[in-house]
N, C-alpha and C. Protein backbone atom coordinates (compact mmCIF):
# COMPACT_ATOMS: atom_id res chain seq x y z
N UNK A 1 107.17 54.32 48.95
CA UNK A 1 106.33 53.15 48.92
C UNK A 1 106.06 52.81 47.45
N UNK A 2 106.12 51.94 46.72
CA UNK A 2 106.33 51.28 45.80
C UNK A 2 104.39 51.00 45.18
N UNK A 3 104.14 51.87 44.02
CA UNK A 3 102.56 51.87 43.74
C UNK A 3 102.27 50.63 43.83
N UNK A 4 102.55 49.42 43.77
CA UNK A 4 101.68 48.22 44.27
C UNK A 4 101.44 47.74 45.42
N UNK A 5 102.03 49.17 46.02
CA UNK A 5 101.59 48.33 47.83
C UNK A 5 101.08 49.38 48.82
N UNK A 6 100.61 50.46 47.68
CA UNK A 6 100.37 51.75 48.38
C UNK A 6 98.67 51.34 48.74
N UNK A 7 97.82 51.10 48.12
CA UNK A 7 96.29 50.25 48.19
C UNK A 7 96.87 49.88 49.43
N UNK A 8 97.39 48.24 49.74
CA UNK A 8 97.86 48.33 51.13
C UNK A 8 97.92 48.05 52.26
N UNK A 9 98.74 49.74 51.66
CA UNK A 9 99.24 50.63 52.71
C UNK A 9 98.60 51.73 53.73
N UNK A 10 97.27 51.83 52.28
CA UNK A 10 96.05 52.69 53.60
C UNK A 10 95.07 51.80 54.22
N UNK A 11 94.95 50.61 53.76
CA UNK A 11 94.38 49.34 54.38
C UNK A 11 94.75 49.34 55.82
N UNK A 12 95.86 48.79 55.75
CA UNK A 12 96.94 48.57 56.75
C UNK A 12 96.66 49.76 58.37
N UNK A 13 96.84 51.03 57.32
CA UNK A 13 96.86 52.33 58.03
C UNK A 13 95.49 52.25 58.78
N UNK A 14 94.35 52.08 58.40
CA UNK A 14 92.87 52.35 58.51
C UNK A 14 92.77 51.27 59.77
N UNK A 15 93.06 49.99 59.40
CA UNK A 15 92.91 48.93 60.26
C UNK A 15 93.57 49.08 61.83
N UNK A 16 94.93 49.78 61.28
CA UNK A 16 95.46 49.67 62.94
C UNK A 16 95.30 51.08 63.56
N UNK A 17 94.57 51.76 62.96
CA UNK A 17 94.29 53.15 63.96
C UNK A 17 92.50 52.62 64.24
N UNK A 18 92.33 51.29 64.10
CA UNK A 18 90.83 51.50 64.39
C UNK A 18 90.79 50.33 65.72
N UNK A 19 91.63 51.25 67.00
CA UNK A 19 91.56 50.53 68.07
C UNK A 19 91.03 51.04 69.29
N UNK A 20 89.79 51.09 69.06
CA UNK A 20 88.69 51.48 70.05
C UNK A 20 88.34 50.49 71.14
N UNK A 21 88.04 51.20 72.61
CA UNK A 21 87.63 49.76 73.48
C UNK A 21 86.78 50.97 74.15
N UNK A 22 85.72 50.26 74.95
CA UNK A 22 85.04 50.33 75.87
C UNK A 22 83.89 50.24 75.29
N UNK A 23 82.61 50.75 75.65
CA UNK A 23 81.52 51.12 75.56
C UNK A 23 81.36 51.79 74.29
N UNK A 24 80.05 51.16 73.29
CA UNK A 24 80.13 51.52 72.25
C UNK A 24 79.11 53.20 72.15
N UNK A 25 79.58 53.84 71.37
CA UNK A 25 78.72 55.41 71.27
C UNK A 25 78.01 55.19 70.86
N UNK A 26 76.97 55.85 71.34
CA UNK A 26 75.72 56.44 70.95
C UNK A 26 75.60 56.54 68.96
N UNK A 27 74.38 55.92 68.62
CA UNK A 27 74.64 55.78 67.26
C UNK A 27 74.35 57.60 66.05
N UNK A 28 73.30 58.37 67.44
CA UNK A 28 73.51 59.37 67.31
C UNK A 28 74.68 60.38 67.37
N UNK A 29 75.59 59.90 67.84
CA UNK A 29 76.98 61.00 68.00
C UNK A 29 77.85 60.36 67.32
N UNK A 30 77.81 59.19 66.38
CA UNK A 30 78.46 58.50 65.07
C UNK A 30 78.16 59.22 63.81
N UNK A 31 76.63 59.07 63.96
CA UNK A 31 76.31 60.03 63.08
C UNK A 31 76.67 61.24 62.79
N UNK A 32 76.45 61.98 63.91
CA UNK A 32 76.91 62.92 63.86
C UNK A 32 78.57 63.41 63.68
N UNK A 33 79.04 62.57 64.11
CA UNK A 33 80.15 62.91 63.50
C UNK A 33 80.67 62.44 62.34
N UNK A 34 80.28 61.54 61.63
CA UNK A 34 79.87 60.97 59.90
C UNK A 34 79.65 62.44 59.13
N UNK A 35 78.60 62.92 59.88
CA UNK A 35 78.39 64.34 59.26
C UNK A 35 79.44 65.70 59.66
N UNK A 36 80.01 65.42 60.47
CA UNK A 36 81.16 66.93 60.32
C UNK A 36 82.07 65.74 59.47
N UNK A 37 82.57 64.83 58.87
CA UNK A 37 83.16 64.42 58.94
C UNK A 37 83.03 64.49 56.99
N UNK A 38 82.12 64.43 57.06
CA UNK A 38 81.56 64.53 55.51
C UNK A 38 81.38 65.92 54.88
N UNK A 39 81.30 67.23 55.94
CA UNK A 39 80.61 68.16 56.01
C UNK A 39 82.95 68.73 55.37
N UNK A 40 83.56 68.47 56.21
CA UNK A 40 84.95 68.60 55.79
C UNK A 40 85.36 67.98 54.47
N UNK A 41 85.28 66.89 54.34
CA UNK A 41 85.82 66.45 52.85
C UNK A 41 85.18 66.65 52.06
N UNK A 42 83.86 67.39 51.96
CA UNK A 42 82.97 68.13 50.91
C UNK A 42 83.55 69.38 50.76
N UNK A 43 84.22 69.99 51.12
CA UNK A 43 84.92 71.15 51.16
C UNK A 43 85.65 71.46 50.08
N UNK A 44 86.18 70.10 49.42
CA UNK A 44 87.45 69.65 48.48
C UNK A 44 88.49 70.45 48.63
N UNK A 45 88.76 71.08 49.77
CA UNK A 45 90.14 71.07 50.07
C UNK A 45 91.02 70.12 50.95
N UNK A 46 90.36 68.46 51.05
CA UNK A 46 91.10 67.81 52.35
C UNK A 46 92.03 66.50 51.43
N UNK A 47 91.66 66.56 49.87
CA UNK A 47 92.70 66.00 49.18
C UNK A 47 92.37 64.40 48.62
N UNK A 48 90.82 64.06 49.58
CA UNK A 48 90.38 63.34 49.03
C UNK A 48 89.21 63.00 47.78
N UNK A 49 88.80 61.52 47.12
CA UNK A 49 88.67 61.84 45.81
C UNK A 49 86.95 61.86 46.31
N UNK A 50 86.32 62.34 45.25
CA UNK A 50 84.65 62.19 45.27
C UNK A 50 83.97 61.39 45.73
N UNK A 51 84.94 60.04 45.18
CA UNK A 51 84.01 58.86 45.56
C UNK A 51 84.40 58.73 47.10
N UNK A 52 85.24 59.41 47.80
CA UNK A 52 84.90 58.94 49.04
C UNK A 52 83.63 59.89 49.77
N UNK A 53 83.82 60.96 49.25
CA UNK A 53 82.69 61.94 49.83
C UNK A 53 80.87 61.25 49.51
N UNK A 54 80.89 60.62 48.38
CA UNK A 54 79.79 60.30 47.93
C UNK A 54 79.49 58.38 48.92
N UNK A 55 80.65 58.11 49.59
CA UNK A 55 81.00 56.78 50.42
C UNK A 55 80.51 57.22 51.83
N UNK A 56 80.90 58.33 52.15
CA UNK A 56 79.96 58.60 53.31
C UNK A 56 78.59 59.21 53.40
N UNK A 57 78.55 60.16 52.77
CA UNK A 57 76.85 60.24 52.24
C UNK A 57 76.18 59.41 51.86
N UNK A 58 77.18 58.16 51.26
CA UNK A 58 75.59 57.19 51.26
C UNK A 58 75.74 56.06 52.70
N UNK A 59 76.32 56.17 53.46
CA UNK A 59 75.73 55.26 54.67
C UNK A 59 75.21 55.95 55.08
N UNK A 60 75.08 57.52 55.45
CA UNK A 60 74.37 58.47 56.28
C UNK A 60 73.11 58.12 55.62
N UNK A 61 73.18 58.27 53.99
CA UNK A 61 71.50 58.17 53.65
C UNK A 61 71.34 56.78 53.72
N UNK A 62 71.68 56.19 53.71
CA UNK A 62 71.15 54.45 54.17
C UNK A 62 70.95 53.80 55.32
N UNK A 63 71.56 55.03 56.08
CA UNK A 63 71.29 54.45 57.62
C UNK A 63 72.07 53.84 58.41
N UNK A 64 73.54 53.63 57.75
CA UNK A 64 74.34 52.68 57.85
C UNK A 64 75.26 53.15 59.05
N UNK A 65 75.83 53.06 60.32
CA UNK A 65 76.34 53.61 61.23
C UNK A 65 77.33 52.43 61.86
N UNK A 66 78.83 52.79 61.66
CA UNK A 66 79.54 51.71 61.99
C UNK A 66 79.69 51.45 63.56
N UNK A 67 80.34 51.01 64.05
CA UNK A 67 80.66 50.64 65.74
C UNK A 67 81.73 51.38 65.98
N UNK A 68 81.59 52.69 67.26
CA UNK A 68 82.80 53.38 67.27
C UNK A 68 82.80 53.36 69.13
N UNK A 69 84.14 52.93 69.42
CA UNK A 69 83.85 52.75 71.00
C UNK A 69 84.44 53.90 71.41
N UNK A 70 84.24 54.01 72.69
CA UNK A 70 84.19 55.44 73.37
C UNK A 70 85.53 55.52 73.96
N UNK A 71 86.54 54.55 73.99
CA UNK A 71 88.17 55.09 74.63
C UNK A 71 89.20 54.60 72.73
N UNK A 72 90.25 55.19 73.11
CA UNK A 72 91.12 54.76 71.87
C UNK A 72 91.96 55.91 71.58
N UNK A 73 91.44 57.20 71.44
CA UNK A 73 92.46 58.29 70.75
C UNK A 73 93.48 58.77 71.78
N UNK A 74 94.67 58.53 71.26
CA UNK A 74 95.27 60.31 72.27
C UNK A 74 95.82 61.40 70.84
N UNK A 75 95.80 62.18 71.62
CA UNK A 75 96.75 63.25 70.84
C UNK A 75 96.09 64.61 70.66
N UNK A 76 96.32 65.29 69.77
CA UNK A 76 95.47 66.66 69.88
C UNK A 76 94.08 66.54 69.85
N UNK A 77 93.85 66.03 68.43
CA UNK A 77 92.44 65.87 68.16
C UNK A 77 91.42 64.76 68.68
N UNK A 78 92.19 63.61 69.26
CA UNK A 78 91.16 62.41 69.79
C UNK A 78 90.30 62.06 68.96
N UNK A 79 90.39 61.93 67.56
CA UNK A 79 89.50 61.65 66.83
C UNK A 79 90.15 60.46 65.49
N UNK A 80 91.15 60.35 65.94
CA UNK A 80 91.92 59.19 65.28
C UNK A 80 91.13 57.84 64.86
N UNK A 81 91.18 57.30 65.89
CA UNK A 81 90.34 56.02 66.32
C UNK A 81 88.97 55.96 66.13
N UNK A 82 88.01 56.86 66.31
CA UNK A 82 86.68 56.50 65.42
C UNK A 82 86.43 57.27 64.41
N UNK A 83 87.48 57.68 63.68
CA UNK A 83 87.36 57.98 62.31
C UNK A 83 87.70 57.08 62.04
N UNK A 84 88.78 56.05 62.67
CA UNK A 84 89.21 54.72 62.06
C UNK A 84 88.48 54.02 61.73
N UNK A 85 87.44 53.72 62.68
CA UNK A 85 86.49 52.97 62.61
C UNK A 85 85.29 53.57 61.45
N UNK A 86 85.25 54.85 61.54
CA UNK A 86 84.29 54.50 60.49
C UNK A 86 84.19 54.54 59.05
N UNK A 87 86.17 54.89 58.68
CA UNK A 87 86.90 54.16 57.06
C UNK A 87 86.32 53.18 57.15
N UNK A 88 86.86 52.12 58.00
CA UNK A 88 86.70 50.79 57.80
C UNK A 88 85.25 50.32 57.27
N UNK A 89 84.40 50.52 57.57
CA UNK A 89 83.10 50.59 57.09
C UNK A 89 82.95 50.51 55.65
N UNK A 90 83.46 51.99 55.06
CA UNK A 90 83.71 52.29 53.78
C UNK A 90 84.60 51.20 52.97
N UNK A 91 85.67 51.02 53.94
CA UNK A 91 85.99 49.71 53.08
C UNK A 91 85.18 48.08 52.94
């Protein structure tokens, strides 16, 4: 991928894995998963940079909780799709 189209390219990526339908979750179990979610890339072994770690700690401390609907993932982890959703936020 060619560095002027790699920006994007995780755009791109973020947007079409954030295809959630049904019934939206509980803003408590967003949260909560904001926080394992933050609780991992604080680790600094998951490859991402500071400022994203410091991007989700501050909607958690601001209160900020994106829209994550309750059908969308398959695969091992099922967690594709409202992690998608809650990059997008960050962006």
């Amino acid at each position: 991928i060619p560095l002027e189209l790699r920006t994007q390219l995780q755009r791109s990526l973020i947007r079409s894995h954030a295809a959630g339908s049904g019934a939206e979750v509980e803003r408590e179990v967003v949260r909560a998963l904001m926080l394992l979610r933050l609780s991992t890339l604080a680790t600094g072994r998951t490859g991402v940079r500071p400022e994203v770690v410091r991007a989700y700690a501050g909607l958690l401390t601001e209160g900020l909780t994106p829209v994550v609907y309750e059908y969308g993932s398959l695969g091992c982890s099922g967690d594709l799709a409202p992690l998608a959703h809650c990059a997008l936020a960050l962006l």
